[in-house]
N, C-alpha and C. Protein backbone atom coordinates (compact mmCIF):
# COMPACT_ATOMS: atom_id res chain seq x y z
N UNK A 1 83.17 97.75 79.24
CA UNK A 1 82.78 99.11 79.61
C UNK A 1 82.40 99.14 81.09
N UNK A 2 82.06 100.51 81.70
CA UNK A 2 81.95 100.37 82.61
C UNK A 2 80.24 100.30 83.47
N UNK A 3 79.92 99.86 84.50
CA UNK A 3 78.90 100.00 84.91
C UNK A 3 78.15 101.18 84.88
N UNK A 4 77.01 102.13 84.71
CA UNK A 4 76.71 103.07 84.86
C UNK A 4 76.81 103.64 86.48
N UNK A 5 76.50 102.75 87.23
CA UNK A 5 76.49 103.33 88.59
C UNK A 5 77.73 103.10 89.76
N UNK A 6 78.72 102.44 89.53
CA UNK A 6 79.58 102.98 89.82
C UNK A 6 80.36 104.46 90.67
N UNK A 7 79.34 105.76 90.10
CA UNK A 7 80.25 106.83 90.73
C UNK A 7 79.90 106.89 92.14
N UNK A 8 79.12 106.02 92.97
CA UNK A 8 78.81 106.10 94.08
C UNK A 8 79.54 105.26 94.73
N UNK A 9 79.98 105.87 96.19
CA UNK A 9 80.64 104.77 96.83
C UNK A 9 79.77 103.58 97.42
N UNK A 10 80.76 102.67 97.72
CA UNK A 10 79.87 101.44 97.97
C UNK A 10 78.94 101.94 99.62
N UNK A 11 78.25 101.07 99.49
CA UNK A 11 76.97 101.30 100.85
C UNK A 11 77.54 100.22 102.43
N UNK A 12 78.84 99.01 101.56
CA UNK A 12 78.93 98.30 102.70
C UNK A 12 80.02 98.09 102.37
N UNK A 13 81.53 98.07 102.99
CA UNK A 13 82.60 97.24 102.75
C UNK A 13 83.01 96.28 103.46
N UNK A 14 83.43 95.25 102.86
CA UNK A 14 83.47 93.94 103.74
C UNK A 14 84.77 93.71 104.59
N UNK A 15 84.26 93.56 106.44
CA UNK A 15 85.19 93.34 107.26
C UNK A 15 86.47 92.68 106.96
N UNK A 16 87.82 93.39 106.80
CA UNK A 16 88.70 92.85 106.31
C UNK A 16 88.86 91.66 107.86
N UNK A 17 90.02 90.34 107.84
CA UNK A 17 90.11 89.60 109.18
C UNK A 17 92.04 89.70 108.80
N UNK A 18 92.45 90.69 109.68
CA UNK A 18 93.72 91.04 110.09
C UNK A 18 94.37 90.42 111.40
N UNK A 19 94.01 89.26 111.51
CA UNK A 19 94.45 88.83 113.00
C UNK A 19 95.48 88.82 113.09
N UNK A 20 96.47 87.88 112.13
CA UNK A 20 98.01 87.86 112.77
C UNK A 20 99.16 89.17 112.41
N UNK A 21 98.52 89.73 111.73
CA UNK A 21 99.06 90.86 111.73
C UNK A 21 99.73 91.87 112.54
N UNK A 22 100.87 92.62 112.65
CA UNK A 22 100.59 93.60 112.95
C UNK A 22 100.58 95.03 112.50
N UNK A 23 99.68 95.70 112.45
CA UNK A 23 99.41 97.15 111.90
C UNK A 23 100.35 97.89 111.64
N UNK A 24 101.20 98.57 112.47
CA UNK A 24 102.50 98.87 112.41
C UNK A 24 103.98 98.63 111.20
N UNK A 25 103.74 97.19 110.67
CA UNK A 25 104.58 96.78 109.86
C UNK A 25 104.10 95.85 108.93
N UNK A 26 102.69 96.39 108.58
CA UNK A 26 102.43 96.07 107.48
C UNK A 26 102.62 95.76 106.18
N UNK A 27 102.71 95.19 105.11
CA UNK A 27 103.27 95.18 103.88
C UNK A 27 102.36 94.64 103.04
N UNK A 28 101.81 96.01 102.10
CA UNK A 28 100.34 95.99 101.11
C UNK A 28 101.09 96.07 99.94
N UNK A 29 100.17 95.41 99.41
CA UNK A 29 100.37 95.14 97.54
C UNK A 29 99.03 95.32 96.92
N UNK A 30 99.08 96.29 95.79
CA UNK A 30 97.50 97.15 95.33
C UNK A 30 97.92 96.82 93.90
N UNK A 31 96.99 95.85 93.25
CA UNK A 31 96.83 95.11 91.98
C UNK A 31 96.05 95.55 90.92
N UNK A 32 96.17 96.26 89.51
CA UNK A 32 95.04 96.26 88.68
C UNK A 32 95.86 95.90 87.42
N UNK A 33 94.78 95.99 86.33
CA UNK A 33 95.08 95.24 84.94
C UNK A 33 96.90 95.86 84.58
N UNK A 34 96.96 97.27 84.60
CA UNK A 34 98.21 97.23 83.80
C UNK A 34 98.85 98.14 84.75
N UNK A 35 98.43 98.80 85.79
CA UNK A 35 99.53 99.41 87.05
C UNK A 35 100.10 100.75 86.32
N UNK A 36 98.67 101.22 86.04
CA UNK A 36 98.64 102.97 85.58
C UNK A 36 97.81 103.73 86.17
N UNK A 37 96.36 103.06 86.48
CA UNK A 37 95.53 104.30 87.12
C UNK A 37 95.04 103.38 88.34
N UNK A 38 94.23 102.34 88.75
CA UNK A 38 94.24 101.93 89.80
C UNK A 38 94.96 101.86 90.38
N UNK A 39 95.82 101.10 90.46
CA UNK A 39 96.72 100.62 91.70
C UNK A 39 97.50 101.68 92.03
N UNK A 40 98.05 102.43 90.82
CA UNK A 40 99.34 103.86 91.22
C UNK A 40 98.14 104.44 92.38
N UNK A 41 96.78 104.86 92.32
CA UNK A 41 96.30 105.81 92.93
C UNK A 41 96.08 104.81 94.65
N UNK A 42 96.01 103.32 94.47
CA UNK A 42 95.59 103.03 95.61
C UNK A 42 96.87 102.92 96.58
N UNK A 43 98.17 102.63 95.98
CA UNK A 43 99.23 102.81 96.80
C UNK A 43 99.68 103.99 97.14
N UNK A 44 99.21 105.27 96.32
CA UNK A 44 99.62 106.73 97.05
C UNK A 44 98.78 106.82 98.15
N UNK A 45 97.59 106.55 97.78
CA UNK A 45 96.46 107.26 98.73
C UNK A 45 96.69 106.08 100.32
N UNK A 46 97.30 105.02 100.28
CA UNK A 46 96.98 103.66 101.52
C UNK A 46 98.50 104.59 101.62
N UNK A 47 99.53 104.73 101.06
CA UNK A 47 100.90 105.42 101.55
C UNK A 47 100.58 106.77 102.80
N UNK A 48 99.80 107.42 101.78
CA UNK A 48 99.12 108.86 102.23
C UNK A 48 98.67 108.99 103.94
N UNK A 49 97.35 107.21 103.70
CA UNK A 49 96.86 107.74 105.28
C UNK A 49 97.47 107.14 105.97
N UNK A 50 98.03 105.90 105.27
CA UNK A 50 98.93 105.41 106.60
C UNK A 50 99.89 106.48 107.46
N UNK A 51 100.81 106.94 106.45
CA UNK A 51 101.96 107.93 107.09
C UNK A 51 100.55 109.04 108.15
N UNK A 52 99.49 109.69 107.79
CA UNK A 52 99.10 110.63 108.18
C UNK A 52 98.23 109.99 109.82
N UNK A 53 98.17 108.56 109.29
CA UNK A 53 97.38 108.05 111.04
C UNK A 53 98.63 107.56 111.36
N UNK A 54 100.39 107.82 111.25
CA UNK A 54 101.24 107.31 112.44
C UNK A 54 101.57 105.77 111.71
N UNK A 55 101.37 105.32 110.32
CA UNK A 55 101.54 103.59 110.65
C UNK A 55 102.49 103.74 109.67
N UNK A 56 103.84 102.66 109.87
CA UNK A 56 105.02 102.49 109.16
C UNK A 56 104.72 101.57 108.13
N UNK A 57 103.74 101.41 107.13
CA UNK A 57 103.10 100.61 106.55
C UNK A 57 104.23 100.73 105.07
N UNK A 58 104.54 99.47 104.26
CA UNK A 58 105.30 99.32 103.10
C UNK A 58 104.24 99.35 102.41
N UNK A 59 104.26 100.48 101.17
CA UNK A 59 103.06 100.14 99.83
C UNK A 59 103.59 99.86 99.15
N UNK A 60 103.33 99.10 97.83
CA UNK A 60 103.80 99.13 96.39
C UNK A 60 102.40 98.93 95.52
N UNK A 61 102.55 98.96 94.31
CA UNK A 61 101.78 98.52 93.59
C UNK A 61 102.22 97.37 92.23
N UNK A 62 101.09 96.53 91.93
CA UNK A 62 101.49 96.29 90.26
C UNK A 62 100.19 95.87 89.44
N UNK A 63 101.25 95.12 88.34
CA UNK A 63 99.67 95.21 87.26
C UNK A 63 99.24 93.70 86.69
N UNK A 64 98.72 93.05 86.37
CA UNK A 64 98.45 91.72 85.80
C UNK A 64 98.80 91.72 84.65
N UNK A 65 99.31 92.91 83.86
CA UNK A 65 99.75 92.92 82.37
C UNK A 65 101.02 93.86 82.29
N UNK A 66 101.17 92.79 81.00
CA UNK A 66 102.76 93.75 80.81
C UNK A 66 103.05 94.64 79.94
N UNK A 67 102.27 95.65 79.29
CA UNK A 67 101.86 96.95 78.61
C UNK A 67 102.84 97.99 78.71
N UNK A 68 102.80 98.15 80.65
CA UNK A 68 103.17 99.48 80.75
C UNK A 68 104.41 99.41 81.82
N UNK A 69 105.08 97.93 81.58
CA UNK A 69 106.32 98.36 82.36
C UNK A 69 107.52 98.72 82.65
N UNK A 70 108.07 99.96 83.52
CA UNK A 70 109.11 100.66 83.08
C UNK A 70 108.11 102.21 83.24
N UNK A 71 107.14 102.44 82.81
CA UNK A 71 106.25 103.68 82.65
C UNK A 71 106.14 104.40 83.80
N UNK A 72 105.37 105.21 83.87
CA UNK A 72 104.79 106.13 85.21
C UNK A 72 103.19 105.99 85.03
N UNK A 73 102.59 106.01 85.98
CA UNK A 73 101.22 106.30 86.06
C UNK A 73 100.35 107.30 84.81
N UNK A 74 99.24 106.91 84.40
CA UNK A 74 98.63 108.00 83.77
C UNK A 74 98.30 109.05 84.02
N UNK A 75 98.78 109.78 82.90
CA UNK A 75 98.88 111.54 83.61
C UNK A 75 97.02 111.45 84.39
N UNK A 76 96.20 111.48 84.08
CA UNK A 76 94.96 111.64 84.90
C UNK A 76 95.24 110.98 86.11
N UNK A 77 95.47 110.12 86.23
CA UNK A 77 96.17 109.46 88.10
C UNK A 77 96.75 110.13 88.65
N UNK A 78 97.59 110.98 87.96
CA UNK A 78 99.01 111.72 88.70
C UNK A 78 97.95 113.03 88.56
N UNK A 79 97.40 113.65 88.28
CA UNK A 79 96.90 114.88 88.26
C UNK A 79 95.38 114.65 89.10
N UNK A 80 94.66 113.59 89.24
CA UNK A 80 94.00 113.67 89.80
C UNK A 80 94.57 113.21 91.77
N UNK A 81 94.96 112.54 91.60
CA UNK A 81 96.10 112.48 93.07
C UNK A 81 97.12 113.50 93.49
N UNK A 82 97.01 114.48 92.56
CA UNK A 82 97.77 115.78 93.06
C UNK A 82 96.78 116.53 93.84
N UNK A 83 95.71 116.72 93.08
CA UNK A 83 94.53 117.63 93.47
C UNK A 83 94.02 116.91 94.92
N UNK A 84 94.66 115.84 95.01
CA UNK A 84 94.02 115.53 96.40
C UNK A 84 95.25 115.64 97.73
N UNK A 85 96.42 116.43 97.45
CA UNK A 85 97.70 116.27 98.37
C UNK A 85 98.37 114.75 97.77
N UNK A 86 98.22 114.10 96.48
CA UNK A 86 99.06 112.79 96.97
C UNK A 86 100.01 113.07 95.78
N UNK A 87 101.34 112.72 95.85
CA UNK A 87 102.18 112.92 94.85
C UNK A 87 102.25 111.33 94.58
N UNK A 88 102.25 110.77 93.14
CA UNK A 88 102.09 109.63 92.82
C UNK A 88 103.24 109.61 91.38
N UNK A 89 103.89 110.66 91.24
CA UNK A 89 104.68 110.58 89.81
C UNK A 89 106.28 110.03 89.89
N UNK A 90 106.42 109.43 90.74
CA UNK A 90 107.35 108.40 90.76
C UNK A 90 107.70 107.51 90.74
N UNK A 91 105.89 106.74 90.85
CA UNK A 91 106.32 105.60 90.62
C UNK A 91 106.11 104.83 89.21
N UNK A 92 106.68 103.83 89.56
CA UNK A 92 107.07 102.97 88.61
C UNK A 92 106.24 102.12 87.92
N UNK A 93 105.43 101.49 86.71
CA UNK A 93 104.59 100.43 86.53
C UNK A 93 105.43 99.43 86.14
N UNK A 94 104.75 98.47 87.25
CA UNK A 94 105.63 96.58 87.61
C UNK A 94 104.66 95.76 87.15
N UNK A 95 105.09 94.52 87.21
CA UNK A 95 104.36 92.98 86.68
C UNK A 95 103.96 92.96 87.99
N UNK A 96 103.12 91.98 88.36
CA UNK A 96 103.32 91.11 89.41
C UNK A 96 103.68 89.92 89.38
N UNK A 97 104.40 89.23 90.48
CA UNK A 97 105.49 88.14 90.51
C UNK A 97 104.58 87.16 91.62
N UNK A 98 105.28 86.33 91.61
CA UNK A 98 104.52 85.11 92.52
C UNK A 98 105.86 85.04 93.78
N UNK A 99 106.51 86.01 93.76
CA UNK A 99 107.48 86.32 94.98
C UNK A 99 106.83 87.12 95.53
N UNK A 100 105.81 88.08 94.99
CA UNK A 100 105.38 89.30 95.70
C UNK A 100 104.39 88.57 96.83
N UNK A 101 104.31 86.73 96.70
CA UNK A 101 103.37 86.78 98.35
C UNK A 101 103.90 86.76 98.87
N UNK A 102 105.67 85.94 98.65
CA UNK A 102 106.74 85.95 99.91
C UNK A 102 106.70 87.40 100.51
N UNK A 103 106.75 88.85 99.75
CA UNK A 103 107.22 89.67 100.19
C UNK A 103 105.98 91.02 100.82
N UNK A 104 104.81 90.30 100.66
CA UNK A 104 103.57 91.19 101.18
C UNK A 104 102.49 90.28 101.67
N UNK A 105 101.86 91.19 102.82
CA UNK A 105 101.01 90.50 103.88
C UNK A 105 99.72 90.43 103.48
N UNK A 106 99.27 91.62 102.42
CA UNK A 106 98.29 91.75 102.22
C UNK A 106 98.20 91.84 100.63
N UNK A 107 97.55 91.45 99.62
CA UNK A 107 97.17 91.88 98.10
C UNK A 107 96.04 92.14 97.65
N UNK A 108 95.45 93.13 97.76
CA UNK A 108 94.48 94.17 97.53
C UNK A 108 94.83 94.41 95.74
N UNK A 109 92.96 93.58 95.44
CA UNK A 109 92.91 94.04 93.63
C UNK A 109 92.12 94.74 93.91
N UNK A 110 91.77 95.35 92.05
CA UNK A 110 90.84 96.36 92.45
C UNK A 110 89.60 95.78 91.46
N UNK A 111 89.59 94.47 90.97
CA UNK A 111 88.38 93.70 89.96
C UNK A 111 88.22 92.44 90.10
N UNK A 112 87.09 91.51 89.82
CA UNK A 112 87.11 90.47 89.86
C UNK A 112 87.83 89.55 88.68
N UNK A 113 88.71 90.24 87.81
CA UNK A 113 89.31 89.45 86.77
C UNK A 113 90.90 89.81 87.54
N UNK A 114 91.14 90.79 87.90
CA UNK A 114 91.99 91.16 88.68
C UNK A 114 92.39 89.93 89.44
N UNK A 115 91.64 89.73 90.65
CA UNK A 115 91.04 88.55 91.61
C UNK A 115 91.60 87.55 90.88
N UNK A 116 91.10 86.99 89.71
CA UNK A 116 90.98 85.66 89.59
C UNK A 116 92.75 85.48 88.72
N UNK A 117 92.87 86.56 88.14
CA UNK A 117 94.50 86.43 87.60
C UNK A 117 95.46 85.96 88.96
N UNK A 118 95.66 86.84 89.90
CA UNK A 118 96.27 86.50 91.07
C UNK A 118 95.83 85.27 91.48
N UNK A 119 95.06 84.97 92.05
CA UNK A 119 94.55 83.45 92.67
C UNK A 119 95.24 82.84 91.93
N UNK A 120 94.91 82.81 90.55
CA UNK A 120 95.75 81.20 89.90
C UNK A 120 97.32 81.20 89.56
N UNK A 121 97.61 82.35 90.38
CA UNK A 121 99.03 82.22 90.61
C UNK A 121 99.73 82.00 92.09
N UNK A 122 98.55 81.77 92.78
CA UNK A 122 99.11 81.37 94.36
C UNK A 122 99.50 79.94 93.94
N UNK A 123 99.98 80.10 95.20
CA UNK A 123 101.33 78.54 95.14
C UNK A 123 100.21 77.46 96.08
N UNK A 124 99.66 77.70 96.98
CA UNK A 124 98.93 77.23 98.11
C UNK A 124 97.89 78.18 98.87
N UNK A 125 97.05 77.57 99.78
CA UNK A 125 96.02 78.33 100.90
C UNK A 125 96.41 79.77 100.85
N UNK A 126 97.77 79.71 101.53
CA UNK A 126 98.61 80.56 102.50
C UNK A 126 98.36 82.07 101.36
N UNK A 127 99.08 81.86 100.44
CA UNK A 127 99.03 82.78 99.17
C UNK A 127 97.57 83.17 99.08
N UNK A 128 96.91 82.32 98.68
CA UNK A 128 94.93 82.65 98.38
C UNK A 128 94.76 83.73 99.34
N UNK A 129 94.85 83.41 100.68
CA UNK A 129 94.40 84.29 101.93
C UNK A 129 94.45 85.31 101.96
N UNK A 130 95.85 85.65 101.34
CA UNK A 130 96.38 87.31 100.85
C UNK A 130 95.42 88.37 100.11
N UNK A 131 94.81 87.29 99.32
CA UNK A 131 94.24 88.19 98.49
C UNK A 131 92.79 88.65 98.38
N UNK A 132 92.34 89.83 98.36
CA UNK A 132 91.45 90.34 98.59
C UNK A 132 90.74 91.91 97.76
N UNK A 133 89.70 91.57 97.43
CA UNK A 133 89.09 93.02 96.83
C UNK A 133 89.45 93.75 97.70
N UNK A 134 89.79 94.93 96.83
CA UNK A 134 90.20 96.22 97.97
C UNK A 134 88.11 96.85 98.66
N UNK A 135 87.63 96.87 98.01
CA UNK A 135 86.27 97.47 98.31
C UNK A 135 85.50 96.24 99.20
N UNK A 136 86.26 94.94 99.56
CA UNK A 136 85.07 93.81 100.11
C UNK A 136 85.08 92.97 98.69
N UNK A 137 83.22 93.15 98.67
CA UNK A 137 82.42 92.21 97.50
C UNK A 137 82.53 93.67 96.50
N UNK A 138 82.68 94.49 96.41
CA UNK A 138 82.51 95.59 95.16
C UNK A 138 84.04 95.80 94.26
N UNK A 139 83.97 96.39 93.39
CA UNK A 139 84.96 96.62 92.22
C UNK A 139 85.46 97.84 92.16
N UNK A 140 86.59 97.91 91.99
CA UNK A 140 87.21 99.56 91.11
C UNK A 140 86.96 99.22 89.85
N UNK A 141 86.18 100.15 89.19
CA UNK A 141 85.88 100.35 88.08
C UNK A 141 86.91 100.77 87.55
N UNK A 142 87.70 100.43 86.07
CA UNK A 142 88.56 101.15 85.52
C UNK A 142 88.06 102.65 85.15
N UNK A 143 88.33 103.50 85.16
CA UNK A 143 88.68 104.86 84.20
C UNK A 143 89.27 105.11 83.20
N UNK A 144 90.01 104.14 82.68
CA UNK A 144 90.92 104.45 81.88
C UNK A 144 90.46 104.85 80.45
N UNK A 145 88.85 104.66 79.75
CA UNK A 145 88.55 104.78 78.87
C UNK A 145 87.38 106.24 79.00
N UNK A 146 87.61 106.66 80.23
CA UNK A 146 86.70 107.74 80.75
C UNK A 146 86.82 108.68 81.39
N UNK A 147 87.77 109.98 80.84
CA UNK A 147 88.54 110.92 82.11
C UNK A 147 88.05 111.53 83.26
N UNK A 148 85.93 111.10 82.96
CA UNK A 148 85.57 111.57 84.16
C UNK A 148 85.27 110.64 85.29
N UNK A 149 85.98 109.67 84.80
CA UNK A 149 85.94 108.88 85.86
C UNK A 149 87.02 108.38 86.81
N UNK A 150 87.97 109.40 86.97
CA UNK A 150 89.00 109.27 88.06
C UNK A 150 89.01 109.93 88.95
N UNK A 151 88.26 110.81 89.11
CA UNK A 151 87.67 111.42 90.76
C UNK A 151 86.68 110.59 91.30
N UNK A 152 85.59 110.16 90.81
CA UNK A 152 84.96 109.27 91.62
C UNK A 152 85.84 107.56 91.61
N UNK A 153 86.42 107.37 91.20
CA UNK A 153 87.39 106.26 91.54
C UNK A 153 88.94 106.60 92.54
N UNK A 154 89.01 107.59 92.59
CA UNK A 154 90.14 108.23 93.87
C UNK A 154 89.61 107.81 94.53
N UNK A 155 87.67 108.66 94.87
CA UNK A 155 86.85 108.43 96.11
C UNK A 155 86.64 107.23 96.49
N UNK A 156 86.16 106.28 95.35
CA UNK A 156 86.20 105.04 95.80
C UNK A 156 87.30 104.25 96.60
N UNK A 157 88.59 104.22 95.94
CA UNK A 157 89.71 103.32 96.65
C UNK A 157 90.29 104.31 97.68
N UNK A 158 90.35 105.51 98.08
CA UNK A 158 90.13 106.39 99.54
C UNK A 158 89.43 105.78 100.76
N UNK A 159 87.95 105.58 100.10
CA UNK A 159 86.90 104.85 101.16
C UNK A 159 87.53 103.38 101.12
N UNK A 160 88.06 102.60 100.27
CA UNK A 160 88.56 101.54 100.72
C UNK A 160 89.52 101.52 101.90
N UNK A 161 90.85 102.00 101.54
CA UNK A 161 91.56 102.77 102.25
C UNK A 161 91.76 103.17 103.52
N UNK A 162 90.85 103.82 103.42
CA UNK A 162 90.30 104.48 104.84
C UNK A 162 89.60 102.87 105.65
N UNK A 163 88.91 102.28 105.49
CA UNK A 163 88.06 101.33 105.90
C UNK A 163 89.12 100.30 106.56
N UNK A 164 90.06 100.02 105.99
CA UNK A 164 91.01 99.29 105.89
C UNK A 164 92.11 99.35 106.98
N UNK A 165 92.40 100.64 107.33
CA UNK A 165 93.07 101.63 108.41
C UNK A 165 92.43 101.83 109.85
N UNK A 166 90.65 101.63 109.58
CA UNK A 166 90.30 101.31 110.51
C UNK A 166 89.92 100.26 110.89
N UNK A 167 90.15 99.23 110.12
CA UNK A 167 89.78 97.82 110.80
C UNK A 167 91.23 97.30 111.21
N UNK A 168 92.54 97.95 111.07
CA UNK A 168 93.45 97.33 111.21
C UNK A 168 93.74 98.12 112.68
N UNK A 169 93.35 99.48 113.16
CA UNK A 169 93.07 100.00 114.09
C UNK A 169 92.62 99.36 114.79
N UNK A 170 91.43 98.56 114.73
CA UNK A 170 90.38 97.89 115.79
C UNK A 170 91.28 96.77 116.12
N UNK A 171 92.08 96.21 115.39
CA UNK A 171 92.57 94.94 115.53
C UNK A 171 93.37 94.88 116.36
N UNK A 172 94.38 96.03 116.95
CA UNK A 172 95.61 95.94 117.47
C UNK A 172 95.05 96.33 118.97
């Protein structure tokens, strides 16, 4: 279940370190349990500001389970990401692959079981490095068992998002 306090955004998010990067041609990968309501909403919304601050950034998303693939996002994802300008009903729910470090710079989960599924599928260092809570040290809480909890989880992975856009800003 979920934490009670949760609907608040976090108070600190932790300095992402984007050095060799560059901003411009980025390539993010946004991870949760089954790649229906987290991750669909964190790759519209990182799609969203990237295009809207100017950055040619590649999103995708996927899921650590194989439930829902082939599907579309949960209608509450897609309806709550409408209400915010983001159209999210096209995409697709995927596995994640252990090619997806060859093919992304960055892998943004949104839990610490999340976290630890990925890790023990890196190959080496190089892979580990990739991966990272989208919030820092804090969690996306699922929603999925709670319909009022996908507006304050938009807000949450938004403020990730956003945080993220500007530390990759500072970097370049």
């Amino acid at each position: 279940m979920q934490p009670s306090n949760f609907k608040t955004l976090p108070q600190t998010l932790q300095r992402f370190n984007f050095p060799t990067l560059q901003h411009s041609q980025m390539k993010i990968l946004m991870v949760c349990l089954g790649n229906i309501c987290r991750s669909p909403l964190a790759e519209g919304i990182m799609q969203h500001l990237a295009k809207e601050s100017g950055l040619d950034w590649y999103v995708d998303s996927a899921g650590t389970g194989n439930w829902h693939i082939g599907q579309g996002p949960d209608h509450r994802s897609t309806r709550t990401a409408l209400n915010h300008g983001v159209d999210i009903s096209q995409q697709v729910c995927r596995l994640f692959k252990v090619s997806d470090f060859d093919e992304f710079d960055m892998i943004f989960v949104m839990d610490k079981s999340n976290l630890s599924d990925i890790l023990a599928k890196a190959r080496n260092s190089g892979d580990a490095k990739k991966v990272k809570l989208l919030l820092g040290d804090k969690i996306v809480p699922d929603p999925y068992y709670d319909d009022s909890q996908f507006e304050p989880v938009f807000n949450l992975i938004e403020a990730g998002c956003r945080e993220i856009i500007k530390q990759m800003a500072n970097e370049s």
